[in-house]
N, C-alpha and C. Protein backbone atom coordinates (compact mmCIF):
# COMPACT_ATOMS: atom_id res chain seq x y z
N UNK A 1 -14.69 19.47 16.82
CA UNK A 1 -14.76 20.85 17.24
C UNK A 1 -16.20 21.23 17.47
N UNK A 2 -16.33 22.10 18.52
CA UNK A 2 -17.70 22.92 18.75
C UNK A 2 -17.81 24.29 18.76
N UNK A 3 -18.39 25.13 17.47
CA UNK A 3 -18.03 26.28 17.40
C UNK A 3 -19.35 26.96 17.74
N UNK A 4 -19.41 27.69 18.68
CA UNK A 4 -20.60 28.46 19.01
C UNK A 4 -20.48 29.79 18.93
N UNK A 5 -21.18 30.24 17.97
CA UNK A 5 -21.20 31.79 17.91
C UNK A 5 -22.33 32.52 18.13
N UNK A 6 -22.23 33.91 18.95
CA UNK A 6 -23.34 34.43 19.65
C UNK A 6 -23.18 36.29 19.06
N UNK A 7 -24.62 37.01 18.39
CA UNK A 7 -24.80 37.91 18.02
C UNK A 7 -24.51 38.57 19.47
N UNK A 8 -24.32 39.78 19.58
CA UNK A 8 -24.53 40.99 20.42
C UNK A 8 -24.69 42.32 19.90
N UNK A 9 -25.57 42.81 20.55
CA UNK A 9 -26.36 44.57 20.62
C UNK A 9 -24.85 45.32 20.44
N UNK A 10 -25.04 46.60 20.61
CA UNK A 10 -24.12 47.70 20.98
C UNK A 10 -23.95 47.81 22.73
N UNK A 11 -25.24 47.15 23.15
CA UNK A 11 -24.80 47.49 24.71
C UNK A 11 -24.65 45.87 25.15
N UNK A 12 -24.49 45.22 24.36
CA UNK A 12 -23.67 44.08 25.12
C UNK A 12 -24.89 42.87 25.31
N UNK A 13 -25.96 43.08 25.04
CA UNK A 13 -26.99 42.27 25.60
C UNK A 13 -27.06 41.10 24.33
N UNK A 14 -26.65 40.00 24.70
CA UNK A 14 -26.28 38.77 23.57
C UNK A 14 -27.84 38.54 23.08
N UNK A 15 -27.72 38.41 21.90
CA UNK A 15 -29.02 37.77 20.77
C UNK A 15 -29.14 36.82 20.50
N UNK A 16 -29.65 35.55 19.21
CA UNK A 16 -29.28 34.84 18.67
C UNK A 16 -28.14 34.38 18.63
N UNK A 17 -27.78 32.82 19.14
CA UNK A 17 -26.69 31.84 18.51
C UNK A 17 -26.35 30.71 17.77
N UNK A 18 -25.51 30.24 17.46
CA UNK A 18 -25.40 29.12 16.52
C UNK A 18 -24.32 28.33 16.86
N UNK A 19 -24.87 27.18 16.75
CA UNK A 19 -23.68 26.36 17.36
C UNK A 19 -23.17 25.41 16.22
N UNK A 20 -22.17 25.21 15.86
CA UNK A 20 -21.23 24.58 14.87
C UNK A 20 -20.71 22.75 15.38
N UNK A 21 -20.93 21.87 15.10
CA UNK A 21 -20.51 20.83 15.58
C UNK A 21 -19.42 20.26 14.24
N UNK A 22 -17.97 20.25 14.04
CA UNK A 22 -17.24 19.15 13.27
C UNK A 22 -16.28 18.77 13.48
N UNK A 23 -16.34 17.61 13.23
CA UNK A 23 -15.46 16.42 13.72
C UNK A 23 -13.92 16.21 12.12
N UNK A 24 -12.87 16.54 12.98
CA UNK A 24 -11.68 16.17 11.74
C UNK A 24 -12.04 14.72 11.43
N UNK A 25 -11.68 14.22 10.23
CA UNK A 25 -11.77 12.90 9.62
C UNK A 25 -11.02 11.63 10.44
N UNK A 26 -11.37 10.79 10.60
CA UNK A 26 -9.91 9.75 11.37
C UNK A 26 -8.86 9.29 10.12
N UNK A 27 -7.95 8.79 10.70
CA UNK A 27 -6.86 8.35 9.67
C UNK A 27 -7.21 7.40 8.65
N UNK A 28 -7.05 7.69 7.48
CA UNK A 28 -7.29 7.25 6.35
C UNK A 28 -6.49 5.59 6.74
N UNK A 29 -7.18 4.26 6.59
CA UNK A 29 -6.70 3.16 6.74
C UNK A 29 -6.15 2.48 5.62
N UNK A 30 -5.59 1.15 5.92
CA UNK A 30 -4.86 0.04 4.97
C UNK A 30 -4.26 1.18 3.77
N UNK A 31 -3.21 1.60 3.46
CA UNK A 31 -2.69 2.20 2.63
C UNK A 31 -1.90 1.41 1.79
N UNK A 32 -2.68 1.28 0.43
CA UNK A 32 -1.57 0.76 -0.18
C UNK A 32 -1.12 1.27 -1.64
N UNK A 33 0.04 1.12 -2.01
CA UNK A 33 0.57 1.70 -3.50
C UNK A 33 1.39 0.83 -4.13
N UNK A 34 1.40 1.20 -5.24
CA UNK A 34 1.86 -0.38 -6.34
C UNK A 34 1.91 1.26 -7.79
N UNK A 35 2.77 0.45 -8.63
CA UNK A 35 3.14 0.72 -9.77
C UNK A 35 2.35 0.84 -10.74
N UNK A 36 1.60 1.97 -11.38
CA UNK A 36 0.98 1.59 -12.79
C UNK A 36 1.74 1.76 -14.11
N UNK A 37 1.33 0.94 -15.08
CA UNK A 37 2.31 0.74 -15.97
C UNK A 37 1.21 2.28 -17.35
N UNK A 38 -0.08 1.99 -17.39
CA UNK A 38 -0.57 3.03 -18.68
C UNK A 38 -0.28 4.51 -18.44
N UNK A 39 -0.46 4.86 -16.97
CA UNK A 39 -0.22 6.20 -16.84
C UNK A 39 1.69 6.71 -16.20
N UNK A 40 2.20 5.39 -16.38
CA UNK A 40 3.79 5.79 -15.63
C UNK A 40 3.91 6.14 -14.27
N UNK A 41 2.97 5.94 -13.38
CA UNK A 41 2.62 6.66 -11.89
C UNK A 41 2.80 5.68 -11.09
N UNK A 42 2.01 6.33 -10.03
CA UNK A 42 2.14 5.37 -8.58
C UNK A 42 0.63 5.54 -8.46
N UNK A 43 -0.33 4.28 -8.42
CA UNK A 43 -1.64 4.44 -7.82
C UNK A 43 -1.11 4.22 -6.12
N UNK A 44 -2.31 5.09 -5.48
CA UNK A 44 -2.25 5.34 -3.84
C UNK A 44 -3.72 4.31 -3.87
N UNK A 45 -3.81 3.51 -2.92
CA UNK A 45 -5.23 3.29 -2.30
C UNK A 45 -5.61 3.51 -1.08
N UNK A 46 -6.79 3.66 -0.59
CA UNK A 46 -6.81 3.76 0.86
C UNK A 46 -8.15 3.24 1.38
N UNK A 47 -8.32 3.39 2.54
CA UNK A 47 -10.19 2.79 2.74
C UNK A 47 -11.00 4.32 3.18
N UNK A 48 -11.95 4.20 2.81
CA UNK A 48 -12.15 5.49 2.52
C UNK A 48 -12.87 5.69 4.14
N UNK A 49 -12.51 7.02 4.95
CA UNK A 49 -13.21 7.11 6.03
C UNK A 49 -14.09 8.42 6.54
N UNK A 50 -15.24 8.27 7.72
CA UNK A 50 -16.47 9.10 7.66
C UNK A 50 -16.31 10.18 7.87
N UNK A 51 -17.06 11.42 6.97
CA UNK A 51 -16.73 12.80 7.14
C UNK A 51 -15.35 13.07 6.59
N UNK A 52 -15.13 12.53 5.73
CA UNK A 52 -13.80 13.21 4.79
C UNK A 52 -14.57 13.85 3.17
N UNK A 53 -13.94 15.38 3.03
CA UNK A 53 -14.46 15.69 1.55
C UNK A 53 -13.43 15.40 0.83
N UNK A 54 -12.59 14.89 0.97
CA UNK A 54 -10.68 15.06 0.26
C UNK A 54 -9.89 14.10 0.94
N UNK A 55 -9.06 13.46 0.21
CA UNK A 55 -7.87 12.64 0.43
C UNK A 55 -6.78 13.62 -0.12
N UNK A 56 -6.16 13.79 0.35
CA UNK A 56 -4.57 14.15 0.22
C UNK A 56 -3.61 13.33 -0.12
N UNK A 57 -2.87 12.57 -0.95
CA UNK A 57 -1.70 11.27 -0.69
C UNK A 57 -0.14 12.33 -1.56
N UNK A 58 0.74 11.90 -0.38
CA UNK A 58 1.86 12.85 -0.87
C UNK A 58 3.66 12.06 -0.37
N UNK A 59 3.87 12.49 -1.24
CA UNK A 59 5.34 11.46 -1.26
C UNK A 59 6.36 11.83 -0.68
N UNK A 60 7.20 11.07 -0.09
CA UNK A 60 8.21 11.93 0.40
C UNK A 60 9.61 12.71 -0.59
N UNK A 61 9.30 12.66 -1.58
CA UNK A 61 9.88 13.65 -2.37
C UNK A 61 9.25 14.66 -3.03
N UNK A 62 7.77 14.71 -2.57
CA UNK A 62 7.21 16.39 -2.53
C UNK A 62 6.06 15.93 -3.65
N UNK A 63 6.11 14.85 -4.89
CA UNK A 63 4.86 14.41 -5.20
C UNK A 63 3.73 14.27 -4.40
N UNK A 64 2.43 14.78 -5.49
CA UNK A 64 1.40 14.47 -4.35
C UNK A 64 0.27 14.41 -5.52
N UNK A 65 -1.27 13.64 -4.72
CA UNK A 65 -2.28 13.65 -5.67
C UNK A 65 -3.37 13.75 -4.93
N UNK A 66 -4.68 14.47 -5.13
CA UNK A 66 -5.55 14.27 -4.55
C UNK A 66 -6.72 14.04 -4.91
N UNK A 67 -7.81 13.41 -4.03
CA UNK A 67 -8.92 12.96 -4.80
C UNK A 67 -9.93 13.82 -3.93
N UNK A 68 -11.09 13.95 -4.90
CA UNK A 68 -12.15 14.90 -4.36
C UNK A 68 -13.51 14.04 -4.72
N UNK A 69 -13.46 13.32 -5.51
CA UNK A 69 -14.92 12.97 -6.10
C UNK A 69 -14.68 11.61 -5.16
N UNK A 70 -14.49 11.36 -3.71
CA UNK A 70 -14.99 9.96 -3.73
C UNK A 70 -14.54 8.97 -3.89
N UNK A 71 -13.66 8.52 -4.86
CA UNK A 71 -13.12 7.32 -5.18
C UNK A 71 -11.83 7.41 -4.32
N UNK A 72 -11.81 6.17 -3.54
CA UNK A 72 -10.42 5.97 -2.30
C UNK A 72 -9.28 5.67 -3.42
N UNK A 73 -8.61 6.42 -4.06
CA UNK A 73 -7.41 6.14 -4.55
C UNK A 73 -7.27 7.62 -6.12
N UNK A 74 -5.99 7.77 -5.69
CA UNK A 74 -5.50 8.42 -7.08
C UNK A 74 -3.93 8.29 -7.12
N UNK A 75 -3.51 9.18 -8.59
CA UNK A 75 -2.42 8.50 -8.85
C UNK A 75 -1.24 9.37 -8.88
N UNK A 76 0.09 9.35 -8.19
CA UNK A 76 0.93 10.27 -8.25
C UNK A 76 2.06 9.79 -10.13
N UNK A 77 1.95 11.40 -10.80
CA UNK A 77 2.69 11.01 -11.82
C UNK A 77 3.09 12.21 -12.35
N UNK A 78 4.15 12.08 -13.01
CA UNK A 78 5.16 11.38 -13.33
C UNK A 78 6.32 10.59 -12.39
N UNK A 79 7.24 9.72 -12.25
CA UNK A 79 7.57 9.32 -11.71
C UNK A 79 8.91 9.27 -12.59
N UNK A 80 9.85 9.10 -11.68
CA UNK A 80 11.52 8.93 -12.34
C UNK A 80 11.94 7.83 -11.79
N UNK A 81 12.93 6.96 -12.39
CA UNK A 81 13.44 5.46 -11.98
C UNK A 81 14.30 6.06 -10.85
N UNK A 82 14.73 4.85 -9.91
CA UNK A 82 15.54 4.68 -9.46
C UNK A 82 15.02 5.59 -8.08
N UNK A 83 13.76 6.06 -7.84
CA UNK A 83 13.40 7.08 -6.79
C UNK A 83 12.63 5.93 -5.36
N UNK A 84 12.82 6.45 -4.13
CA UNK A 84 12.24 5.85 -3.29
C UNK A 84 11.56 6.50 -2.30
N UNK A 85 10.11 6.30 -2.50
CA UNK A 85 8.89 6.93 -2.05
C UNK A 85 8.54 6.69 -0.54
N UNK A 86 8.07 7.49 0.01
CA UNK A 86 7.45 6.92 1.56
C UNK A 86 5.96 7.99 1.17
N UNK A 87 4.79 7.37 1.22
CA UNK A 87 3.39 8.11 0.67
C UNK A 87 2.75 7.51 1.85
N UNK A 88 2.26 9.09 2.36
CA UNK A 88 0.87 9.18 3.40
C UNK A 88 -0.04 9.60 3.10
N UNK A 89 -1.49 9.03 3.39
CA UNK A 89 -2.63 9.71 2.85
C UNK A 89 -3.38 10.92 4.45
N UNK A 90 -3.36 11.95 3.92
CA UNK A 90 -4.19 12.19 4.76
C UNK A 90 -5.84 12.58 4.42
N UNK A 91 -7.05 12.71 4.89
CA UNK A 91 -8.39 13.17 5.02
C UNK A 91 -8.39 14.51 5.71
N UNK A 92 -9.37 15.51 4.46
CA UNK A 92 -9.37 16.40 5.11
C UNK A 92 -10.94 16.56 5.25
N UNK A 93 -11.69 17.81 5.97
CA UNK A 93 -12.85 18.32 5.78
C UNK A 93 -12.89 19.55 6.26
N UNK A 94 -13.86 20.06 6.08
CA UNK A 94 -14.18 21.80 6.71
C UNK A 94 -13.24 21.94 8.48
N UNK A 95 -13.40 21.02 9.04
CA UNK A 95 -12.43 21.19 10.19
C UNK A 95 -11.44 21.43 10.53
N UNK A 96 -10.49 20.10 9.18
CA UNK A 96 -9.17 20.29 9.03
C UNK A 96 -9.33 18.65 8.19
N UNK A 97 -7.64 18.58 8.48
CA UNK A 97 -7.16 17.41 8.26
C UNK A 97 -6.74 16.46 9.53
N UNK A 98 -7.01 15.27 8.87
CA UNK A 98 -7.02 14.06 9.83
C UNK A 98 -5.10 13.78 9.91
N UNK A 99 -4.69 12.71 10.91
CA UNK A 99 -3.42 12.65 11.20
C UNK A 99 -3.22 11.71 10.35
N UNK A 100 -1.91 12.29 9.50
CA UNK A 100 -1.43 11.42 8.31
C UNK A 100 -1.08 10.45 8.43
N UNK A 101 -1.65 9.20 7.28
CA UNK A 101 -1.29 7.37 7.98
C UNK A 101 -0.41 7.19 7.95
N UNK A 102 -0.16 5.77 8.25
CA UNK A 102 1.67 5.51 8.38
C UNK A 102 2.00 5.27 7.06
N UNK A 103 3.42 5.86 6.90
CA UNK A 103 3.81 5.66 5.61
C UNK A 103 3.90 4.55 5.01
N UNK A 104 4.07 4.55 3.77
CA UNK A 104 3.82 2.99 2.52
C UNK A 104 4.35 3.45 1.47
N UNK A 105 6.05 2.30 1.83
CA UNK A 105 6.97 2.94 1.09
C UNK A 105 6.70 2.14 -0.75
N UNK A 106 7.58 2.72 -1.56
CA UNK A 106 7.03 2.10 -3.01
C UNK A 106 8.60 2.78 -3.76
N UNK A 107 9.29 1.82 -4.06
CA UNK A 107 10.48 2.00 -4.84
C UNK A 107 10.07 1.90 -6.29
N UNK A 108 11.08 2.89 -7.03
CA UNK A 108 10.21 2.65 -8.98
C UNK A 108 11.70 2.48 -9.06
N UNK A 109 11.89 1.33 -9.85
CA UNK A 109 13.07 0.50 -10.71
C UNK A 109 13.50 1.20 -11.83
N UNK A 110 14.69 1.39 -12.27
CA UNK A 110 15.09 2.14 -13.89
C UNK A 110 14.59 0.77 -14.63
N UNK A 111 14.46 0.84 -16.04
CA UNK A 111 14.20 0.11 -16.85
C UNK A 111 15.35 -0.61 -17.04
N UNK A 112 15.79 -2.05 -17.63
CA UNK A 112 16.83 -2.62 -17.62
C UNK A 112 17.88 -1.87 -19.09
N UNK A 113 19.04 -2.24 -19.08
CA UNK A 113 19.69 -1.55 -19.96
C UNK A 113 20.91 -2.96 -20.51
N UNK A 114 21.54 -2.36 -21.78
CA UNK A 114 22.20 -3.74 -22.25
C UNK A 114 21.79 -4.33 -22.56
N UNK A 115 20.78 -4.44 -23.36
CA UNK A 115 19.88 -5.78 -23.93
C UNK A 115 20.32 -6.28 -25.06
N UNK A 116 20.63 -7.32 -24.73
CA UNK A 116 20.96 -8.20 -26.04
C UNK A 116 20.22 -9.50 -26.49
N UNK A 117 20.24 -9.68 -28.02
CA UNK A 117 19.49 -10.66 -28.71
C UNK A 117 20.50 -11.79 -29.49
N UNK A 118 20.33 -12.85 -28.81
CA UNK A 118 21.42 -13.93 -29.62
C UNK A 118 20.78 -15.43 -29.90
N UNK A 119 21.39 -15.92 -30.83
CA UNK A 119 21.10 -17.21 -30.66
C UNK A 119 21.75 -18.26 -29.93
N UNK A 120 21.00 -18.58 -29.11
CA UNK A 120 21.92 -20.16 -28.30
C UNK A 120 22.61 -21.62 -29.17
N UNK A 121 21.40 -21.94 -30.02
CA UNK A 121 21.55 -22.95 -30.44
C UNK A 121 20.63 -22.46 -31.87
N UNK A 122 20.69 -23.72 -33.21
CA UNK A 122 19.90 -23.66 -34.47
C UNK A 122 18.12 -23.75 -33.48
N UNK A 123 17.36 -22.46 -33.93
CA UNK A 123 15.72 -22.30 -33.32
C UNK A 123 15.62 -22.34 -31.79
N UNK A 124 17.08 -21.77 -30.72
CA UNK A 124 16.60 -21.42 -29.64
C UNK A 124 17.34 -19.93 -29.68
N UNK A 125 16.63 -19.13 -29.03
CA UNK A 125 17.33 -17.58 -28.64
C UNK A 125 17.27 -17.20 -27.47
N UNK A 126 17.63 -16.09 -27.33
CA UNK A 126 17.80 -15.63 -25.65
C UNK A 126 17.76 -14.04 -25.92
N UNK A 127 17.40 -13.57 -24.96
CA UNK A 127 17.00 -12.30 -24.48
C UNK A 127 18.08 -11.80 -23.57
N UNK A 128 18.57 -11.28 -23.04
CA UNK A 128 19.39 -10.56 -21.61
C UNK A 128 19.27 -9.61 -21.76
N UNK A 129 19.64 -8.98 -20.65
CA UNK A 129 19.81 -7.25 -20.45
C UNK A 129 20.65 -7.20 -18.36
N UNK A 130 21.10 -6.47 -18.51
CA UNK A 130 21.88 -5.82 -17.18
C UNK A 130 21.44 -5.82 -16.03
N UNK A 131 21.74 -6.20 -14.68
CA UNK A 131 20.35 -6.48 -13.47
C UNK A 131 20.16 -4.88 -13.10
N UNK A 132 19.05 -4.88 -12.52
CA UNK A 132 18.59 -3.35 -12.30
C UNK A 132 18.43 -3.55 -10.42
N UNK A 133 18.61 -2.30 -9.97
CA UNK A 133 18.51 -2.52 -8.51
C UNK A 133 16.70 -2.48 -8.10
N UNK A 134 16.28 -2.74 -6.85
CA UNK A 134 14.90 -2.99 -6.37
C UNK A 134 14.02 -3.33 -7.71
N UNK A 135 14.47 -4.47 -8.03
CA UNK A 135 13.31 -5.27 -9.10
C UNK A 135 13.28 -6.67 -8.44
N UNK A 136 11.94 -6.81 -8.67
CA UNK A 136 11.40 -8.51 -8.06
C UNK A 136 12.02 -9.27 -9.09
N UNK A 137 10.68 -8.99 -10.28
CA UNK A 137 11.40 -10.00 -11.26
C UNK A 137 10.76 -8.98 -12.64
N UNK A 138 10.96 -9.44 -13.94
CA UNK A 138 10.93 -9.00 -14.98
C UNK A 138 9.95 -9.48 -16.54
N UNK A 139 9.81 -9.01 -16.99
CA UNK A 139 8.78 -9.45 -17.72
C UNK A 139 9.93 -8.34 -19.28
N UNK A 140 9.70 -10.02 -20.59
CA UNK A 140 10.30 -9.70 -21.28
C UNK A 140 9.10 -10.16 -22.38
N UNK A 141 8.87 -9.22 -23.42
CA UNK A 141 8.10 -9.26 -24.73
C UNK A 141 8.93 -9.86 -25.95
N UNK A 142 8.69 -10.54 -26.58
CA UNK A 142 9.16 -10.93 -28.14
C UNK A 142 8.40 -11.12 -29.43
N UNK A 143 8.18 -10.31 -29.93
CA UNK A 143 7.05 -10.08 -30.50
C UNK A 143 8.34 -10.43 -32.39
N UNK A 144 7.41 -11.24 -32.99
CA UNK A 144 7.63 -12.39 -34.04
C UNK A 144 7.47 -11.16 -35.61
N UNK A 145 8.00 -11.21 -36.17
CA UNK A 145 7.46 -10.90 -37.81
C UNK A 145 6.13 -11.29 -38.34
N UNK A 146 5.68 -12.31 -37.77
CA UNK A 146 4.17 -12.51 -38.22
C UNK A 146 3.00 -12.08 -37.11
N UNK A 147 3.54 -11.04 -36.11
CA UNK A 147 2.67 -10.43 -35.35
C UNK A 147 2.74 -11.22 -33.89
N UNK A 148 3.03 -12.52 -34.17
CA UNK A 148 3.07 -13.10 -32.56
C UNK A 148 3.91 -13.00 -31.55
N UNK A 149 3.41 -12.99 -30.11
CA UNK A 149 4.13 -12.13 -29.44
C UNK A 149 4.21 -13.29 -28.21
N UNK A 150 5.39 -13.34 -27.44
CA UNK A 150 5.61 -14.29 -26.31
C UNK A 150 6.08 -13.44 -25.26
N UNK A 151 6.16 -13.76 -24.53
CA UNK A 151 5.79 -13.29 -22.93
C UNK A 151 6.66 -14.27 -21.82
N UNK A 152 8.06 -13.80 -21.06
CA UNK A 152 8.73 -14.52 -19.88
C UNK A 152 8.72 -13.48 -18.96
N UNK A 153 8.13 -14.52 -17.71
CA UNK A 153 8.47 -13.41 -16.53
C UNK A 153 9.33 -14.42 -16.05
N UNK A 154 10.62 -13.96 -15.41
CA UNK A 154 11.67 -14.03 -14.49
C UNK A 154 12.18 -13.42 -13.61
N UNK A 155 13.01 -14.17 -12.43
CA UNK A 155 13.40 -13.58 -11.69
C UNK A 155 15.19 -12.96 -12.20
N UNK A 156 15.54 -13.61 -13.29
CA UNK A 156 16.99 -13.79 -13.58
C UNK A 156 16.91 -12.49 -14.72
N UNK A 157 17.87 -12.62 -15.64
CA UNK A 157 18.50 -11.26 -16.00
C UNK A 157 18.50 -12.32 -17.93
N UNK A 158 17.83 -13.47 -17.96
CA UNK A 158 17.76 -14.03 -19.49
C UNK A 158 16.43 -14.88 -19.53
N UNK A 159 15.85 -14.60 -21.06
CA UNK A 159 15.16 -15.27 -21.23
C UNK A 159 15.04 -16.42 -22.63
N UNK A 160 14.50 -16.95 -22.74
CA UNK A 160 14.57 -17.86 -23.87
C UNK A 160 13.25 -18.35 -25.01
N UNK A 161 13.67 -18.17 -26.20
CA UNK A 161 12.43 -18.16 -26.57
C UNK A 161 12.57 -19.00 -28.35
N UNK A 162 11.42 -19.45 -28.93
CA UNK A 162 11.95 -20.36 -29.98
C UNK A 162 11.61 -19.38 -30.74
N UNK A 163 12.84 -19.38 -31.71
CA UNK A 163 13.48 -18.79 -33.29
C UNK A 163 13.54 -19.47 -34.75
N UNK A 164 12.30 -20.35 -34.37
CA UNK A 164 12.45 -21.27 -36.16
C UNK A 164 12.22 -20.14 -37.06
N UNK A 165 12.99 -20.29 -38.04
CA UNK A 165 12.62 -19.31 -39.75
C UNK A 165 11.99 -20.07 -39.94
């Protein structure tokens, strides 16, 4: 935009002017969002672009987060299972806002349910629980009476883990 503004008298005879030059931000690039597990949210990232004071990132179910200090990314939260996101970032500045990027969709999974603890055999056990919809794969904790803790990621719905007393 070019905003030029010009004083005038009472009888019309123009004075002093000022001319305004700003440019809206371009589209905020590479958008990407992924799951955080400490804050329960959705981190947004983006590449950060010239003449933006503000990122905007907003979900298509009306979540939204914005960043002001600079750093290309913030985080939409709280989040509920089973919800499916489409998040655009837009850039704004004194001009306006830039045209919102293409969306970058991000599904959040319910937690699994039905979990059960059995033994297979004398010092082997197993883990299960219920399949959950839009999950890759799963990550199961077993944490021991003497503090030690084991760790399976799978794609399947059981895990297995040794049970000596």
């Amino acid at each position: 935009y070019c905003i030029k503004a010009t004083a005038f008298d009472p009888e019309g005879i123009p004075g002093d002017d000022i001319t305004v030059y700003q440019i809206t931000p371009p589209v905020p690039g590479d958008v990407q969002v992924s799951l955080t597990l400490r804050s329960m949210g959705m981190a947004v990232y983006w590449q950060p672009v010239r003449g933006a004071d503000l990122y905007y990132a907003q979900s298509s179910i009306g979540q939204n987060c914005t960043s002001t200090n600079g750093e290309p990314y913030c985080i939409i939260s709280p989040l509920n299972c089973s919800e499916n996101h489409l998040v655009v970032v837009t850039a704004l500045n004194e001009a306006g806002p830039s045209t919102p990027s293409q969306p970058e969709a991000q599904i959040t999974p319910c937690p699994p349910d039905s979990v059960e603890v059995g033994q297979v055999d004398v010092g082997n056990c197993s883990v299960s629980w219920g399949a959950v919809e839009w999950v890759d794969y799963y990550v199961a904790y077993v944490k021991r009476d003497d503090g030690a803790e084991e760790q399976c990621n799978t794609t399947s719905t059981t895990c297995y883990y040794n049970c000596d007393c």
